[in-house]
Protein backbone atom coordinates (compact mmCIF):
# COMPACT_ATOMS: atom_id res chain seq x y z
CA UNK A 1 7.97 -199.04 153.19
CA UNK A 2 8.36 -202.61 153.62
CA UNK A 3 7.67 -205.18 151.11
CA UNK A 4 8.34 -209.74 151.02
CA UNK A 5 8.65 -211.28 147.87
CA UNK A 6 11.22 -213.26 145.49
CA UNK A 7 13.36 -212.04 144.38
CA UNK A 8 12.48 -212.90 140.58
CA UNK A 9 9.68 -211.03 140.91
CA UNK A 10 11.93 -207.71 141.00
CA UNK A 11 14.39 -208.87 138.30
CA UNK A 12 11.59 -209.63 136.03
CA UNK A 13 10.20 -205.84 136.95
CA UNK A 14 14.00 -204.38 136.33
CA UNK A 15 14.40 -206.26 133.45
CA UNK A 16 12.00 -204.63 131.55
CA UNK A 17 13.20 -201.49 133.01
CA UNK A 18 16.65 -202.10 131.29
CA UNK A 19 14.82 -202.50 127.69
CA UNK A 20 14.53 -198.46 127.93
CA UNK A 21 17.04 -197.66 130.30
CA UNK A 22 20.83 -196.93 128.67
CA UNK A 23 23.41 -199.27 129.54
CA UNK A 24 25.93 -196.37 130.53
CA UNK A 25 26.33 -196.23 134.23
CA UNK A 26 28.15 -192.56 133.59
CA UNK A 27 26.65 -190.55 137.23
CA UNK A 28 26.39 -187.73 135.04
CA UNK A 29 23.23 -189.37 133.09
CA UNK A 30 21.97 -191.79 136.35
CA UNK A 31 18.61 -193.67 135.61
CA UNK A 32 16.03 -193.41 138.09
CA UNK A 33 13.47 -196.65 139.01
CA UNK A 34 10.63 -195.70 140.91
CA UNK A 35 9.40 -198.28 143.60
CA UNK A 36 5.56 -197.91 145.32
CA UNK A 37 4.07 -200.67 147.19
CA UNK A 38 0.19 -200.30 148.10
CA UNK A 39 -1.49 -202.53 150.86
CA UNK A 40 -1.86 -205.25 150.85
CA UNK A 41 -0.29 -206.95 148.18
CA UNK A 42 0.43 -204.81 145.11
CA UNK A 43 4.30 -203.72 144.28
CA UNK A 44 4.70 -200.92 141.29
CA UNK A 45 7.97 -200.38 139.28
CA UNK A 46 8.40 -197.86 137.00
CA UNK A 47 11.09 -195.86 135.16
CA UNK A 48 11.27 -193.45 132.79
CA UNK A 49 14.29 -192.26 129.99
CA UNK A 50 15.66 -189.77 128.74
CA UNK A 51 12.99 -189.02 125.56
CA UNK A 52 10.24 -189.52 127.33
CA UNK A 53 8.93 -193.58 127.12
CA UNK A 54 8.12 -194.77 130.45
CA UNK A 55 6.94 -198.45 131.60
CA UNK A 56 5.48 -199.74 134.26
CA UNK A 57 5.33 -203.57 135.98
CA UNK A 58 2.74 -204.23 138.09
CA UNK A 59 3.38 -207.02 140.69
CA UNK A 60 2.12 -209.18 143.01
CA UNK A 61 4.19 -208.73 146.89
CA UNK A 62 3.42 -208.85 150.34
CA UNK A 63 3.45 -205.26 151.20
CA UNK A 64 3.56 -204.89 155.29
CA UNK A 65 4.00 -201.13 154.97
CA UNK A 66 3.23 -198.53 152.02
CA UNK A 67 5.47 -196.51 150.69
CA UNK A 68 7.17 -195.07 147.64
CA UNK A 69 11.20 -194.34 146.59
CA UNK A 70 12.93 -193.93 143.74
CA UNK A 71 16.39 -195.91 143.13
CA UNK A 72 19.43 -195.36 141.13
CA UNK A 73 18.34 -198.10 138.40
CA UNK A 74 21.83 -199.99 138.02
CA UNK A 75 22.94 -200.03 142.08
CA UNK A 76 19.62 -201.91 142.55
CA UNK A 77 19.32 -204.03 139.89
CA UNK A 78 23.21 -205.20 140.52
CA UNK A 79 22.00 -205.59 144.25
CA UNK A 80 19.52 -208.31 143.15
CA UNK A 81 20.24 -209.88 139.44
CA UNK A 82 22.24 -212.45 141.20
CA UNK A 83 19.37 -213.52 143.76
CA UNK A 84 16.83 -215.78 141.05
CA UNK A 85 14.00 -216.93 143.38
CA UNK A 86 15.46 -216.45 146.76
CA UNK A 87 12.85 -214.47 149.13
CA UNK A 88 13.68 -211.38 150.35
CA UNK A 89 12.77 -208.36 151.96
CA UNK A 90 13.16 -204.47 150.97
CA UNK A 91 13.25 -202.16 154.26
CA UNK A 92 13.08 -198.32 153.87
CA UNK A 93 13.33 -196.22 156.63
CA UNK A 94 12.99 -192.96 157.30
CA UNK A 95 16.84 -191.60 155.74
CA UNK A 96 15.04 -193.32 152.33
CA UNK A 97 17.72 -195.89 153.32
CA UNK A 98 17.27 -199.58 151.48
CA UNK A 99 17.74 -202.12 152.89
CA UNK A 100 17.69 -205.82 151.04
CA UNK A 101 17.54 -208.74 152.44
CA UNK A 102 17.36 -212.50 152.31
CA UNK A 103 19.30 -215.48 154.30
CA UNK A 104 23.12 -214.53 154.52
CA UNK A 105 23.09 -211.53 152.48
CA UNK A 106 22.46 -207.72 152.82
CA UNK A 107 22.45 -204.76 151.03
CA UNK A 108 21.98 -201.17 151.68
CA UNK A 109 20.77 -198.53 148.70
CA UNK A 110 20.47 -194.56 149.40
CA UNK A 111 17.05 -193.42 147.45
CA UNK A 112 15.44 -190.14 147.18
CA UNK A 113 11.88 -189.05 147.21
CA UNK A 114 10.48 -189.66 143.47
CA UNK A 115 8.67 -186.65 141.99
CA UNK A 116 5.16 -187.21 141.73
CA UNK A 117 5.00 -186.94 138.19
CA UNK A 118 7.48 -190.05 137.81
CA UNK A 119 4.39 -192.16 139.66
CA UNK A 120 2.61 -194.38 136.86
CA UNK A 121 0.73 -196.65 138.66
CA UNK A 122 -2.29 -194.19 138.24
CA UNK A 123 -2.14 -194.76 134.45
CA UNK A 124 -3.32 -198.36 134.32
CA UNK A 125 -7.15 -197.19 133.22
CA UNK A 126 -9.48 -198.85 130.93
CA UNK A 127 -11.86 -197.86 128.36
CA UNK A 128 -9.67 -197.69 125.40
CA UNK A 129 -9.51 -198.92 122.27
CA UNK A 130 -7.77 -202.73 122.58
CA UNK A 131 -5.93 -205.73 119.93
CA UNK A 132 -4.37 -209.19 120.21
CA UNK A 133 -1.08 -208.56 121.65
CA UNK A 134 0.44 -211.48 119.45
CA UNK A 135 -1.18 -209.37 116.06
CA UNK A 136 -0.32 -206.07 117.80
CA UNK A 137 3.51 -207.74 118.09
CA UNK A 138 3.85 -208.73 114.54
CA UNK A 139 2.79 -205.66 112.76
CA UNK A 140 4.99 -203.64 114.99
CA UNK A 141 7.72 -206.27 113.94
CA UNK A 142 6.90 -206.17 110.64
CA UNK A 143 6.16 -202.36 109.97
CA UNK A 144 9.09 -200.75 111.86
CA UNK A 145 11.82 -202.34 109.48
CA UNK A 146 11.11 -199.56 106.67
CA UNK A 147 11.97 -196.62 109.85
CA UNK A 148 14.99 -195.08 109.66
CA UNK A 149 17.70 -196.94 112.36
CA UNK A 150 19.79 -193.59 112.89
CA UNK A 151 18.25 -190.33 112.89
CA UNK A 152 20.89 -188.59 110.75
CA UNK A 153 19.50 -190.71 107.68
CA UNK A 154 15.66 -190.45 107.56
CA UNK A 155 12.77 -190.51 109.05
CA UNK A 156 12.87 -192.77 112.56
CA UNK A 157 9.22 -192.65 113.43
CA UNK A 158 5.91 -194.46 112.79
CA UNK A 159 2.58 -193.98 112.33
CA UNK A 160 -0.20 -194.88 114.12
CA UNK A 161 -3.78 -194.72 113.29
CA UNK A 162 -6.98 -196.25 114.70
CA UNK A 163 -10.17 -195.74 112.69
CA UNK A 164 -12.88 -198.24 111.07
CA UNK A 165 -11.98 -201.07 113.96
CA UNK A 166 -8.83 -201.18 113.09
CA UNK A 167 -5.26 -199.94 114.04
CA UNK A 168 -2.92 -198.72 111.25
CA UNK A 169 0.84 -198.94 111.08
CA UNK A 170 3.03 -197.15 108.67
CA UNK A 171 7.08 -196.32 108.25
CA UNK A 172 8.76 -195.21 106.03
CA UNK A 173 13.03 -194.27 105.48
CA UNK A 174 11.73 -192.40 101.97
CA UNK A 175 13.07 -195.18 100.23
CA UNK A 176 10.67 -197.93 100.88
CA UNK A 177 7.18 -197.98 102.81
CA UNK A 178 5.68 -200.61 105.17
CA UNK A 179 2.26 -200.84 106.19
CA UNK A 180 0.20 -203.14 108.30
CA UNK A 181 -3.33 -203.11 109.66
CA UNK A 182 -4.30 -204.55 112.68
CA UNK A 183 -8.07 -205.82 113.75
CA UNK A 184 -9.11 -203.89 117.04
CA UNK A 185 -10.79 -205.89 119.58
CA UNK A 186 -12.63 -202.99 120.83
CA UNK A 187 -12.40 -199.48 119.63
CA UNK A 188 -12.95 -196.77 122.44
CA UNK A 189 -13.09 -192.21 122.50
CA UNK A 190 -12.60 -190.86 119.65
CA UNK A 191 -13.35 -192.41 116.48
CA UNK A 192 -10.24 -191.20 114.73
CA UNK A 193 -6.83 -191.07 116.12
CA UNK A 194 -3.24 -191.02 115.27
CA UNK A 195 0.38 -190.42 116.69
CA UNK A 196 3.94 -190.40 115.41
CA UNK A 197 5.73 -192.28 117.78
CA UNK A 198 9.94 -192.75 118.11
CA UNK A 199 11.59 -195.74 116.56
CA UNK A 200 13.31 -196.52 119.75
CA UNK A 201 9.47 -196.86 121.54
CA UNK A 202 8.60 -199.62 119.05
CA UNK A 203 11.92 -201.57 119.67
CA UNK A 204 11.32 -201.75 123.23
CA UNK A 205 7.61 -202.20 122.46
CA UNK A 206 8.14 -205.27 120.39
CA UNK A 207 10.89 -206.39 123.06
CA UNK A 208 8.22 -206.24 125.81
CA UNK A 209 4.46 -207.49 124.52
CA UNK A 210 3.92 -211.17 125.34
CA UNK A 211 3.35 -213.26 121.97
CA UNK A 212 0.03 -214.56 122.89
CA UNK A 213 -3.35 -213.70 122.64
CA UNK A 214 -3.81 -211.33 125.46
CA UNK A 215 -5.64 -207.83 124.85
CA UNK A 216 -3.16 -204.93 124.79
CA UNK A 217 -5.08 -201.49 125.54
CA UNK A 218 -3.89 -198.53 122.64
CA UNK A 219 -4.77 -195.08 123.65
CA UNK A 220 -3.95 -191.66 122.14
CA UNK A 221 -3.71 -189.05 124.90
CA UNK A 222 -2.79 -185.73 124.32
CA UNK A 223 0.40 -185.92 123.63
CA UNK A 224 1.59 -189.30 124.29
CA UNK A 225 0.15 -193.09 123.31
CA UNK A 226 -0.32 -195.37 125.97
CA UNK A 227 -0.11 -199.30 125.55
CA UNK A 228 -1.47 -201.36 128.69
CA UNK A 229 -1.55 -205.34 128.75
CA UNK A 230 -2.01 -207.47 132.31
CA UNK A 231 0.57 -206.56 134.53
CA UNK A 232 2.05 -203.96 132.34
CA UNK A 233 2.15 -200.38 130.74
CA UNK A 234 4.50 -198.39 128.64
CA UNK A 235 3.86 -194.58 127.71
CA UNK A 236 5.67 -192.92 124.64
CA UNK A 237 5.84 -189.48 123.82
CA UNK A 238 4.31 -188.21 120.06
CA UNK A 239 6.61 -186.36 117.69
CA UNK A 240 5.41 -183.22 116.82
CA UNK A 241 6.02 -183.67 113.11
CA UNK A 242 4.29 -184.04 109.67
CA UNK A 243 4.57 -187.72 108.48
CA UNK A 244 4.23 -188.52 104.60
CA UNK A 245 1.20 -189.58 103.25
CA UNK A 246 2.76 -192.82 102.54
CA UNK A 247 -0.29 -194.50 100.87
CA UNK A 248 0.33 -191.89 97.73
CA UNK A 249 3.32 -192.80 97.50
CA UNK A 250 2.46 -196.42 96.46
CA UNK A 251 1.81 -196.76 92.62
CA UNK A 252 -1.56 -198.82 92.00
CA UNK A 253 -1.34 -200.00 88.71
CA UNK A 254 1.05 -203.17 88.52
CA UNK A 255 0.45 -205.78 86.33
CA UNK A 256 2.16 -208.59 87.10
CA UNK A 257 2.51 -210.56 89.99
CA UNK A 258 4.54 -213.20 90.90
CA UNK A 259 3.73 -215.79 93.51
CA UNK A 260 7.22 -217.72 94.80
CA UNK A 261 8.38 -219.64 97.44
CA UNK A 262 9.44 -217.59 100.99
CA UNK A 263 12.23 -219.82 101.29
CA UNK A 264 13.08 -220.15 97.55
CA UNK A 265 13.57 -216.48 96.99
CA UNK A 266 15.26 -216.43 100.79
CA UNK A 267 17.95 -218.58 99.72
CA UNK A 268 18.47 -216.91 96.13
CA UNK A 269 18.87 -213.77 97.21
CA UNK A 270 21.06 -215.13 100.10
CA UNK A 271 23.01 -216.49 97.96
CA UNK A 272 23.75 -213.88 95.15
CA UNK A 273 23.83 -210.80 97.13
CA UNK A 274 27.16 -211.00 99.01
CA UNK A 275 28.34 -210.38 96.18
CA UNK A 276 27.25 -206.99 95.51
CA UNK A 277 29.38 -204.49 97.20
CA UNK A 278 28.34 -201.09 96.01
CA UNK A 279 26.65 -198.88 98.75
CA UNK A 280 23.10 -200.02 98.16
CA UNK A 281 23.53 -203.80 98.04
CA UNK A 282 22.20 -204.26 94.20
CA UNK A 283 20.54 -207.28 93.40
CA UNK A 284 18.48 -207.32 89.78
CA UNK A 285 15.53 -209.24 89.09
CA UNK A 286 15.06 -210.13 85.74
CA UNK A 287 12.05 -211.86 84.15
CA UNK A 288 12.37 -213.93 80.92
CA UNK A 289 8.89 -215.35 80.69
CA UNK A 290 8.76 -218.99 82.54
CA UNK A 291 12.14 -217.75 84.74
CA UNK A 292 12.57 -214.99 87.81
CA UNK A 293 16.55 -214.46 87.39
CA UNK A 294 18.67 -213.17 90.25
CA UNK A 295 22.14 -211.65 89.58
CA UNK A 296 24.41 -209.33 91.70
CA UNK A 297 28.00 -207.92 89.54
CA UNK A 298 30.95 -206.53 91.30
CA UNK A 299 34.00 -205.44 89.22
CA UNK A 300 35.97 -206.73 92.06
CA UNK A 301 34.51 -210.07 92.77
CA UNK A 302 32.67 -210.83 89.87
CA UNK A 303 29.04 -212.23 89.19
CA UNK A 304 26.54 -214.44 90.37
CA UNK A 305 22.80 -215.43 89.02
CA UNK A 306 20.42 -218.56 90.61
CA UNK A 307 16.97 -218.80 88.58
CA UNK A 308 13.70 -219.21 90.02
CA UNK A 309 11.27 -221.11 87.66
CA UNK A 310 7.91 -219.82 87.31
CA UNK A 311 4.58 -222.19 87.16
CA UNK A 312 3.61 -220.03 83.94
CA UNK A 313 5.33 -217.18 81.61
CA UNK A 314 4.89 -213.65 82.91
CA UNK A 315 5.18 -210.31 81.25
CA UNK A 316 9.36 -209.44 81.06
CA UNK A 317 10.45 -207.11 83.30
CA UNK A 318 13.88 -205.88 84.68
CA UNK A 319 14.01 -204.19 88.48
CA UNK A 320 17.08 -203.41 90.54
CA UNK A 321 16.66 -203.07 94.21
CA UNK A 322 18.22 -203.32 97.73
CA UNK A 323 18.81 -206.75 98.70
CA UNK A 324 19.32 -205.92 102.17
CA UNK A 325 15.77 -204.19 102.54
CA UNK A 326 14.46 -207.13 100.42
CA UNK A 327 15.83 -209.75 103.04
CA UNK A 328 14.57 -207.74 105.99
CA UNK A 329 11.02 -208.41 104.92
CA UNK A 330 11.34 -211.80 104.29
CA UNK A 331 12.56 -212.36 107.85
CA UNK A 332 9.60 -210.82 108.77
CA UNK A 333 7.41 -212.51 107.08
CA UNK A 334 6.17 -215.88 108.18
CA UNK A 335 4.43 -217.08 105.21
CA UNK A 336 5.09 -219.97 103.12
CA UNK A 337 4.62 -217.93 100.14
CA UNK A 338 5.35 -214.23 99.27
CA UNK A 339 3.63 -212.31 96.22
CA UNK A 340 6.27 -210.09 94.32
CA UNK A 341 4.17 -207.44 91.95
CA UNK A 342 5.62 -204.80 89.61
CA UNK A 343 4.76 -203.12 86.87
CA UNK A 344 6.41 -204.82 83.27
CA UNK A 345 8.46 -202.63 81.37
CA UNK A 346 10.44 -203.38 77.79
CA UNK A 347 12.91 -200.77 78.27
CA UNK A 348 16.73 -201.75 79.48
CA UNK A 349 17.35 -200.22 82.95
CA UNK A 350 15.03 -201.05 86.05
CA UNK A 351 11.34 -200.67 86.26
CA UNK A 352 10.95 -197.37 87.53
CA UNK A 353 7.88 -198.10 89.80
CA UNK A 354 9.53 -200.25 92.08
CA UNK A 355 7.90 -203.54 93.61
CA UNK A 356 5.32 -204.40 95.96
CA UNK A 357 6.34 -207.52 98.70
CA UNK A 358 2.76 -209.35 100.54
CA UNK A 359 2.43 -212.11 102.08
CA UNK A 360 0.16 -214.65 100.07
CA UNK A 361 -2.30 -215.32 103.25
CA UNK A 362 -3.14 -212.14 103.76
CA UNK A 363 -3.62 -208.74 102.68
CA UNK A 364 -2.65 -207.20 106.08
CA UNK A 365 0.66 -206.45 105.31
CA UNK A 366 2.55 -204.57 102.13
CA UNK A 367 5.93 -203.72 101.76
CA UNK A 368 7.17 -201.36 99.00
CA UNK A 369 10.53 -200.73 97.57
CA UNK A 370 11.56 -198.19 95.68
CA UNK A 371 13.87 -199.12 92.44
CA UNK A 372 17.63 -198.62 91.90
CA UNK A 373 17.84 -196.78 88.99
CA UNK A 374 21.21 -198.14 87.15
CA UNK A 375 22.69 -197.40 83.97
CA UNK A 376 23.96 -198.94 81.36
């Protein structure tokens, strides 16, 4: 094999390797990149870890001679990071011997024959069911905030679901929901389809789709989902696993709803929740007719309250929540305005029905919290 090109153009490729790969360069757990150059000018670089999400770059090269080898992932990409857009040439000869180079300097890599199921280039196919990659972005961004971050905890999975033109995102850590729908572009096979994919697939996900209007290709196959936008693909493996029926779980009867500010309510809550230091970070929101108050107690540090005034009197209410999982989806949201809706309640202690959090442009997005249920 025997390839030209700059040496960006493989940085680029291994840098969205290392968005999957681990950083540990321990030689008991080595990561594998897979390198296959077709004639005339087409350079594929794939890898895959150790749970089973895979990506692909597709590139353009001068490729003098086919081939196809498979690289320990950090000896190659420390063999080039350092290049930027300096041409150079990768040589392998018959040993699978490496060899890189460009002006003054030279490198030599062992590989080893990949196995031919680490080959993805064969997976770039059409005919599936397609979004904006910008939209596709967000509601990823958005959605996988209520997942679980450690497995130990909760659930660290979401839910995918295309039906009616549309793709469906839910997550869920059992103590808040987050759901966003996303308009399809094209819907292709079957008319219905869904996956649980891992947590860890939507960070690198989000990492690696371009925010811009390009289509991004969303099929279910078998047992893996398959996301393909120009020049790139990523494959995740689907949990086998029974996901809540989170829409259930989402009470449908509140009666008020507030309309505030994003960065009114972003800088209360900012400011009064440092203060709470029990384990779930409680903030209470209290209404008192024309007023939304904020307030956070700590026997150690004491108490703070900010008031947000309302444009007209609203049923009373009292609700205790998270603050942290309150301020996750307001960095989310890019809105001017969020819409805060619970369900009013006389009774001393927090509404027990929680809160729903929407943007105020668009229904295409809900975020529910669960209450804090606090005595007094």
């Amino acid at each position: 094999m025997e390839i030209t090109c700059a040496a960006s153009t493989l940085n680029r490729a291994f840098g969205i390797m290392h968005s999957i790969l681990p950083d540990s360069e321990d030689v008991r757990r080595i990561s594998y990149v897979t390198v296959e150059a077709r004639q005339p000018d087409t350079l594929f670089v794939s890898a895959r870890n150790d749970i089973g999400i895979a990506v692909c770059v597709q590139s353009r090269v001068r490729a003098s001679r086919p081939g196809t080898i498979a690289f320990p992932f950090h000896a190659l990409y420390r063999a080039t990071s350092f290049l930027l857009d300096t041409p150079l040439s990768l040589t392998v000869d018959r040993r699978q011997i490496a060899t890189i180079r460009c002006k003054s300097y030279s490198a030599e890599i062992a590989g080893v024959v990949p196995h031919k199921d680490e080959l993805l280039s064969n997976a770039f196919l059409g005919g599936s069911s397609s979004a904006q990659a910008h939209l596709l972005r967000r509601a990823l961004r958005r959605t996988v905030i209520a997942s679980a971050s450690r497995p130990e905890t909760a659930l660290t999975a979401l839910r995918l679901e295309i039906c009616n033109a549309q793709c469906r995102l839910a997550a869920t850590d059992r103590t808040r929901i987050a759901m966003s729908w996303v308009p399809l572009l094209r819907q292709g096979g079957s008319s219905i389809a869904h996956a649980t994919v891992p947590r860890k697939a939507v960070d690198a996900l989000v990492s690696l789709l371009p925010n811009s209007e390009v289509d991004v290709s969303i099929e279910v196959r078998g047992n893996e989902v398959v996301f393909q936008w120009p020049g790139a693909l990523m494959r995740t493996p689907v949990l086998d696993m029974e996901f809540p029926v989170v829409e259930k779980a989402i009470p449908q009867d509140f009666d008020v709803q507030l309309v505030i500010p994003t960065s009114r309510i972003r800088a209360v809550i900012g400011a009064v929740a440092p203060i709470a230091t029990d384990r779930y970070h409680t903030v209470e929101a209290q209404c008192q007719g024309s007023g939304l108050v904020i307030r956070s107690d700590s026997p150690e540090i004491g108490s703070a309250r900010d008031t947000i005034d309302l444009p007209e009197p609203k049923k009373r209410f009292l609700l205790a929540f998270n603050a942290q999982h309150f301020m996750q989806f307001l960095d989310v949201v890019d809105a001017e305005k969020v819409v805060l809706a619970v369900k009013a309640g006389e009774a001393r202690g927090s509404s027990g029905m929680g809160c729903l959090l929407m943007p105020a442009d668009t229904d295409s997005y809900k975020y529910f919290v669960a209450p804090i249920v606090r005595e007094y």
